[in-house]
C-alpha atoms as a PDB file:
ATOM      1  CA  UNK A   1     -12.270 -31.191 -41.312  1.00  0.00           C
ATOM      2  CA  UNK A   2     -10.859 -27.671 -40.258  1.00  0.00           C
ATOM      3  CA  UNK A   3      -8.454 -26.912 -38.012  1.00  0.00           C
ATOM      4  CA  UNK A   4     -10.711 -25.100 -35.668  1.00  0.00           C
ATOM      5  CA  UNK A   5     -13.070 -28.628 -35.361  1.00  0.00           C
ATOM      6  CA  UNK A   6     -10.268 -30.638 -35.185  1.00  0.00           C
ATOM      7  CA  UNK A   7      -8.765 -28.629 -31.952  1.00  0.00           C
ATOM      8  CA  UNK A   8     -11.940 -28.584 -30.967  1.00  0.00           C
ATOM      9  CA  UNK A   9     -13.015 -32.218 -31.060  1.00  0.00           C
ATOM     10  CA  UNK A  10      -8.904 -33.120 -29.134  1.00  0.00           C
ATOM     11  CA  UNK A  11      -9.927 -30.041 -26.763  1.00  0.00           C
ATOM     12  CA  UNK A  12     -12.974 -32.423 -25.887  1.00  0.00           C
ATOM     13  CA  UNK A  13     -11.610 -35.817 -25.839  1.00  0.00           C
ATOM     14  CA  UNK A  14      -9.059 -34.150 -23.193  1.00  0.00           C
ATOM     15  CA  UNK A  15     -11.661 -32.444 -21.201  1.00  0.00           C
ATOM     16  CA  UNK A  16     -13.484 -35.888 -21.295  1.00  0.00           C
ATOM     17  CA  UNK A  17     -10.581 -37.905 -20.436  1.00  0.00           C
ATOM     18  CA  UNK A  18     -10.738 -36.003 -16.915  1.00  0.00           C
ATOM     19  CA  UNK A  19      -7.849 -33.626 -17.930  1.00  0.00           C
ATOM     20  CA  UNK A  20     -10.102 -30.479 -17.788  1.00  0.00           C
ATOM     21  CA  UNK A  21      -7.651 -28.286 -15.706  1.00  0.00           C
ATOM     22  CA  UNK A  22      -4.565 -29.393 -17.150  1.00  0.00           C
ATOM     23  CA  UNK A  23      -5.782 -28.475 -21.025  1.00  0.00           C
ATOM     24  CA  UNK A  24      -7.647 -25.475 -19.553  1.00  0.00           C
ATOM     25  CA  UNK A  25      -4.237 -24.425 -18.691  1.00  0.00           C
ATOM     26  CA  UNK A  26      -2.703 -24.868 -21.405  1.00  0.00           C
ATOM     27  CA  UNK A  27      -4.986 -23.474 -24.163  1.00  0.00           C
ATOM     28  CA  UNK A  28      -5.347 -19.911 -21.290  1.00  0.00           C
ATOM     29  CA  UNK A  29      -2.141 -19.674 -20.224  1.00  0.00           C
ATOM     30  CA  UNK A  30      -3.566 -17.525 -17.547  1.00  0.00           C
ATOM     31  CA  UNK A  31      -1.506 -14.407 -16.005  1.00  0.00           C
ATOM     32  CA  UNK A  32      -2.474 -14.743 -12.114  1.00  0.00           C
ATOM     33  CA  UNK A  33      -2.460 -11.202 -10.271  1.00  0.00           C
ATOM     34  CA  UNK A  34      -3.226 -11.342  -6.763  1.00  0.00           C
ATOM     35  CA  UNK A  35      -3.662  -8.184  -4.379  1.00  0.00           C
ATOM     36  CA  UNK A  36      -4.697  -8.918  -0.491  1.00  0.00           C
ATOM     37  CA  UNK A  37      -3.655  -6.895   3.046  1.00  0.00           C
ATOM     38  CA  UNK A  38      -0.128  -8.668   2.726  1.00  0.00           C
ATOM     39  CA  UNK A  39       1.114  -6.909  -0.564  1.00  0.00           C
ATOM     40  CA  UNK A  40      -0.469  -3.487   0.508  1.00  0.00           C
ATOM     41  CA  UNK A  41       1.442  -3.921   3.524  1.00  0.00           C
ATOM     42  CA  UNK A  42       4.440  -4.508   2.293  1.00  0.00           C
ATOM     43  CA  UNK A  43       3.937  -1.794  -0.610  1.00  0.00           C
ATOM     44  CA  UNK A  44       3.171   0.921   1.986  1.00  0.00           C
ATOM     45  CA  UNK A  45       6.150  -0.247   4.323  1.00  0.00           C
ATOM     46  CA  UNK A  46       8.240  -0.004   1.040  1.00  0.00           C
ATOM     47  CA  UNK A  47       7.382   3.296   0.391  1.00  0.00           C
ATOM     48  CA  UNK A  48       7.630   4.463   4.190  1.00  0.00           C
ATOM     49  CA  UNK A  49      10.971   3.153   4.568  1.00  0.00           C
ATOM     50  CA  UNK A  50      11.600   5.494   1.397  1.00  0.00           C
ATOM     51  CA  UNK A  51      10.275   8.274   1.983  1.00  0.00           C
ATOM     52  CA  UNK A  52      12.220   8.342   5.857  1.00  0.00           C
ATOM     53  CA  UNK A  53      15.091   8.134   4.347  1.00  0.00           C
ATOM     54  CA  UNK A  54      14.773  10.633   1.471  1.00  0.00           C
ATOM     55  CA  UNK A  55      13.837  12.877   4.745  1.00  0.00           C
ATOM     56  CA  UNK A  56      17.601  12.973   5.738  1.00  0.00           C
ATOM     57  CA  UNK A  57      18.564  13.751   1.913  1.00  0.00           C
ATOM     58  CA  UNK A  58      18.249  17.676   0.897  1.00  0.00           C
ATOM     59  CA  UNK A  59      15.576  17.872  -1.566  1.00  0.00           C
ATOM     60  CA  UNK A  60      12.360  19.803  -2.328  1.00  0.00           C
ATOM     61  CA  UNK A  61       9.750  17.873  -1.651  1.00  0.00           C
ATOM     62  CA  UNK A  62      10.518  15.993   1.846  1.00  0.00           C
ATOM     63  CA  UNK A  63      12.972  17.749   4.486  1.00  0.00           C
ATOM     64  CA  UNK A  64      13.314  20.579   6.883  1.00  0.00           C
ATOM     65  CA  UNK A  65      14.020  23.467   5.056  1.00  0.00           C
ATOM     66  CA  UNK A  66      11.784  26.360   4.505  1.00  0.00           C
ATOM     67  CA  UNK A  67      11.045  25.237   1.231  1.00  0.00           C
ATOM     68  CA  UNK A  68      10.013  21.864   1.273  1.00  0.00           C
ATOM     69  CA  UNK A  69       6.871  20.899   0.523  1.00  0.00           C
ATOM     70  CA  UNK A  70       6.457  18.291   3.755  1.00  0.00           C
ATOM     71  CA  UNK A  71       8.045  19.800   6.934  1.00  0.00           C
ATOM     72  CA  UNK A  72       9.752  16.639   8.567  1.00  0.00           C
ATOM     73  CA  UNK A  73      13.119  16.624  11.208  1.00  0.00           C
ATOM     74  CA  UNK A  74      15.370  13.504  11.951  1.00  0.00           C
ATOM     75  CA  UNK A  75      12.183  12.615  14.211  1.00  0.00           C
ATOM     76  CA  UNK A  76       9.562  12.738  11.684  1.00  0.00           C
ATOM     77  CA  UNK A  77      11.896  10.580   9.187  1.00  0.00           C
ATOM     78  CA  UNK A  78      12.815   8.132  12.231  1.00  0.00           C
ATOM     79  CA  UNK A  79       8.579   7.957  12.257  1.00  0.00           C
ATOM     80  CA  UNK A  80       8.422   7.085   8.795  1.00  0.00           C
ATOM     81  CA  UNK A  81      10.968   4.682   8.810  1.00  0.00           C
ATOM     82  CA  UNK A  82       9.747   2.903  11.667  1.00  0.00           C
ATOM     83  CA  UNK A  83       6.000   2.919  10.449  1.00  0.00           C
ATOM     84  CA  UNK A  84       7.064   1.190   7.353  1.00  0.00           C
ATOM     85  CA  UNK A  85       9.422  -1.174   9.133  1.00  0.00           C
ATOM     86  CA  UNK A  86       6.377  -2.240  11.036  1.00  0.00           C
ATOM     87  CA  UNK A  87       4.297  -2.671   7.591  1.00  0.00           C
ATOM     88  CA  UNK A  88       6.636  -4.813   6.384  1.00  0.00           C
ATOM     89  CA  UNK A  89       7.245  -6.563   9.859  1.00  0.00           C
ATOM     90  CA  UNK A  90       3.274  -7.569  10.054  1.00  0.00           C
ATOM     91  CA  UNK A  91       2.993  -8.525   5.930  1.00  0.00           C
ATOM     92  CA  UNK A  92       5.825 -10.986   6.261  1.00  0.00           C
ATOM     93  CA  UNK A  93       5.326 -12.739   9.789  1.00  0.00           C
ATOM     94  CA  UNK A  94       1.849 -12.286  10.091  1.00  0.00           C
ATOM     95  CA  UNK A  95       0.099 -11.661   7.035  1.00  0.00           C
ATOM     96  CA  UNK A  96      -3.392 -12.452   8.201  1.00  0.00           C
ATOM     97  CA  UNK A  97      -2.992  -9.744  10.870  1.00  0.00           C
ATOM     98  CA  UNK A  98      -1.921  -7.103   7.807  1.00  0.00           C
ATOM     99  CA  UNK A  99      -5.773  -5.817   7.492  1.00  0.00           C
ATOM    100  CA  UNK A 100      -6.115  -5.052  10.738  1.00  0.00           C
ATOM    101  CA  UNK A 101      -2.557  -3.318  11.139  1.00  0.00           C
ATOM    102  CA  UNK A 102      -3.377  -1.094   7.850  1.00  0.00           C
ATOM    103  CA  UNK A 103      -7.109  -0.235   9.674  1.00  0.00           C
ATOM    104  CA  UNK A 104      -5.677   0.943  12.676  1.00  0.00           C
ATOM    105  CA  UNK A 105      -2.858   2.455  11.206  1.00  0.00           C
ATOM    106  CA  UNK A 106      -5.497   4.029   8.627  1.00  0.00           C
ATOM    107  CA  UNK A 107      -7.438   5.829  11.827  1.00  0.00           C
ATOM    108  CA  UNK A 108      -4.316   6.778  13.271  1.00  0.00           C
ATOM    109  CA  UNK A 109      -2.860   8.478  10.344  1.00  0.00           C
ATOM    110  CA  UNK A 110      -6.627  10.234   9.642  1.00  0.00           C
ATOM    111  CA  UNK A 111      -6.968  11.444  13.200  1.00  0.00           C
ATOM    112  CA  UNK A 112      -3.388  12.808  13.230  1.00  0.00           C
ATOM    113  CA  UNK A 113      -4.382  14.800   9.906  1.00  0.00           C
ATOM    114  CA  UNK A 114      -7.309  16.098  11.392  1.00  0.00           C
ATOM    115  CA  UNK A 115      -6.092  17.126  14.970  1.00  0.00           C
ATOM    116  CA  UNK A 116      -3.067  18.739  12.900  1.00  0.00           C
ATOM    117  CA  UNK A 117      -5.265  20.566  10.279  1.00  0.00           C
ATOM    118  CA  UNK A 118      -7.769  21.882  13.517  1.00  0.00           C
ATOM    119  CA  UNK A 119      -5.127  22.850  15.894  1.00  0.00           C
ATOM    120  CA  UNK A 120      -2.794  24.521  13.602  1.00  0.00           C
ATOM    121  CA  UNK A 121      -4.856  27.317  13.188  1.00  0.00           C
ATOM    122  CA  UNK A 122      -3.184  29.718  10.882  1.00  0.00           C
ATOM    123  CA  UNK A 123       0.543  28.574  11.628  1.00  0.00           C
ATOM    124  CA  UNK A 124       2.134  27.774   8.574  1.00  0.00           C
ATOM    125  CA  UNK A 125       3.939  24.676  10.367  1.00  0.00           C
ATOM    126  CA  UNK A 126       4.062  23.514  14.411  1.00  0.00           C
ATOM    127  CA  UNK A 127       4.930  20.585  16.473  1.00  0.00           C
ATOM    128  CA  UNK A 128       2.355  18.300  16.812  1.00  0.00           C
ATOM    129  CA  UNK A 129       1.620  16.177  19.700  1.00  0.00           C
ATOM    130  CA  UNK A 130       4.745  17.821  21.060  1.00  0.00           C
ATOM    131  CA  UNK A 131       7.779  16.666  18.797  1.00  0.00           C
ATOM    132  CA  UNK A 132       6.618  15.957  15.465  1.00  0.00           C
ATOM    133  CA  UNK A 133       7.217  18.979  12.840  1.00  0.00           C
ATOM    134  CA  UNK A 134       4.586  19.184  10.238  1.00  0.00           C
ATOM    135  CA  UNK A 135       2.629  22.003   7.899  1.00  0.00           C
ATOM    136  CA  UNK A 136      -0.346  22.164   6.368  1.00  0.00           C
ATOM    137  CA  UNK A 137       0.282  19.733   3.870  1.00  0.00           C
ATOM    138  CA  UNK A 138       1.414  17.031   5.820  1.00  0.00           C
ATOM    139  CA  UNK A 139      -1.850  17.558   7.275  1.00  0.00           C
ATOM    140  CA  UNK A 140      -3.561  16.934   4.090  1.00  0.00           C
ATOM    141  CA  UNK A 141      -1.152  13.963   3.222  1.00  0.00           C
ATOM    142  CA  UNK A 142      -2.080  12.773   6.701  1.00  0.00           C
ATOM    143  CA  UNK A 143      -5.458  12.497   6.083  1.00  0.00           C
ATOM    144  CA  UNK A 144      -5.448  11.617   2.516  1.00  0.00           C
ATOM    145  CA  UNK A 145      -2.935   8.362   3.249  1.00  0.00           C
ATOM    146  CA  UNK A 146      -5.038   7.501   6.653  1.00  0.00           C
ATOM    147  CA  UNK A 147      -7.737   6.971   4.032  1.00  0.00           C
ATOM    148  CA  UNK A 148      -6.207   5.245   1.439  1.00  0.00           C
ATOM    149  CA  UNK A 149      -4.303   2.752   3.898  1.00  0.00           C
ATOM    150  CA  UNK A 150      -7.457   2.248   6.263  1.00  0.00           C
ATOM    151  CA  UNK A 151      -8.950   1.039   2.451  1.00  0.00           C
ATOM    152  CA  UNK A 152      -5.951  -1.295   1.731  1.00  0.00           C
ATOM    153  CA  UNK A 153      -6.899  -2.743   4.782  1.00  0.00           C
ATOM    154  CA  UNK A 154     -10.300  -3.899   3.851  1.00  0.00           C
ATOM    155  CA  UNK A 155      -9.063  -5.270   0.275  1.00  0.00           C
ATOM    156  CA  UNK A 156     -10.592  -9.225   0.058  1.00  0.00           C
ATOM    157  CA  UNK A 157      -8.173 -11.318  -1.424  1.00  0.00           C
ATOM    158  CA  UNK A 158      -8.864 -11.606  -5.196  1.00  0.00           C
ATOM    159  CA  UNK A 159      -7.606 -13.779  -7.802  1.00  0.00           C
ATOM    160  CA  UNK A 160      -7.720 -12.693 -11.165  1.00  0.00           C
ATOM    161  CA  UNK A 161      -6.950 -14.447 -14.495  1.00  0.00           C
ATOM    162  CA  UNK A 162      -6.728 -13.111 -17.574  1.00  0.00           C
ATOM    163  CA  UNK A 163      -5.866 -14.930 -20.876  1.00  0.00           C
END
C-alpha cells in the first residue's frame, strides 16, 4: 500500500466518521482573507488621519507652500483629520452602516472635485466653497478618491481561502 492510498483511505474513514470539517481543516490549513465596508473604512480613516497630520509637517507633497503638490492650510488638514476620524468612527461602532458612509462620502468627495476643477477656471489654486485651499490637483485627487471610496463602499463581503 502507498503512502498516498493509505492517507487517502484515513482521509475517508475521517470524512465518514462525520469529521469532514475538522480533517478538511487540517489537511488545507486555509489562510482566511476577508475585505467588506468595515476594513475599507477603517483603511481610508487610517490614511485620512495621516495624511491631516502630515499637512501640518513641511514637506513636498502635502502643505501650504508654493511648492507642494496638494495646496492644504490648518483647515484643509483639520478636514482630513476629521473625515478619517469619522471613517474610523462608523467601521468600529457601526460597521453595517460603513457602505453607506463610504457612498456618500464617495459623491461628496467626486462633486467637490468636479465643482473645484469647473470653477477654478485657470487659477492655479483658490478657496473653495469659501475656506478650503486647494489646486488643480487636489481637484483631480478629489475626484479620483470620491471614486475609489464610493467603490469601497459597494465591496460584498467575501471570504476567501486559499491553501
Amino acid at each position: 500500500m502507498t503512502i498516498l492510498t493509505a492517507f487517502t483511505s484515513n482521509v475517508n474513514k475521517i470524512i465518514q466518521s462525520g469529521y469532514r470539517t475538522f480533517c478538511i481543516l487540517i489537511i488545507a490549513k486555509p489562510k482566511l482573507t476577508i475585505m467588506n465596508t468595515k476594513t475599507a473604512a477603517i483603511i481610508i480613516g487610517l490614511i485620512f488621519v495621516a495624511v491631516g497630520l502630515l499637512g501640518f509637517v513641511s514637506n513636498p507633497i502635502i502643505g501650504d507652500s508654493a511648492n507642494a503638490i496638494f495646496h492644504t492650510d490648518k483647515v484643509h488638514n483639520i478636514v482630513h483629520i476629521v473625515s478619517g476620524a469619522l471613517f474610523l468612527l462608523v467601521a468600529l461602532t457601526a460597521p453595517s452602516s460603513a457602505g453607506f458612509y463610504l457612498k456618500i462620502f464617495g459623491i461628496v468627495y467626486l462633486g467637490l472635485g468636479l465643482y473645484g476643477l469647473f470653477t477654478m477656471g485657470m487659477d492655479e489654486s483658490k478657496e473653495l466653497l469659501g475656506f478650503l485651499h486647494v489646486n488643480k490637483a487636489d481637484n483631480y485627487l478629489h475626484i479620483g478618491l470620491g471614486i475609489v471610496i464610493f467603490l469601497a463602499g459597494t465591496i460584498k463581503s467575501r471570504i476567501t481561502r486559499t491553501a
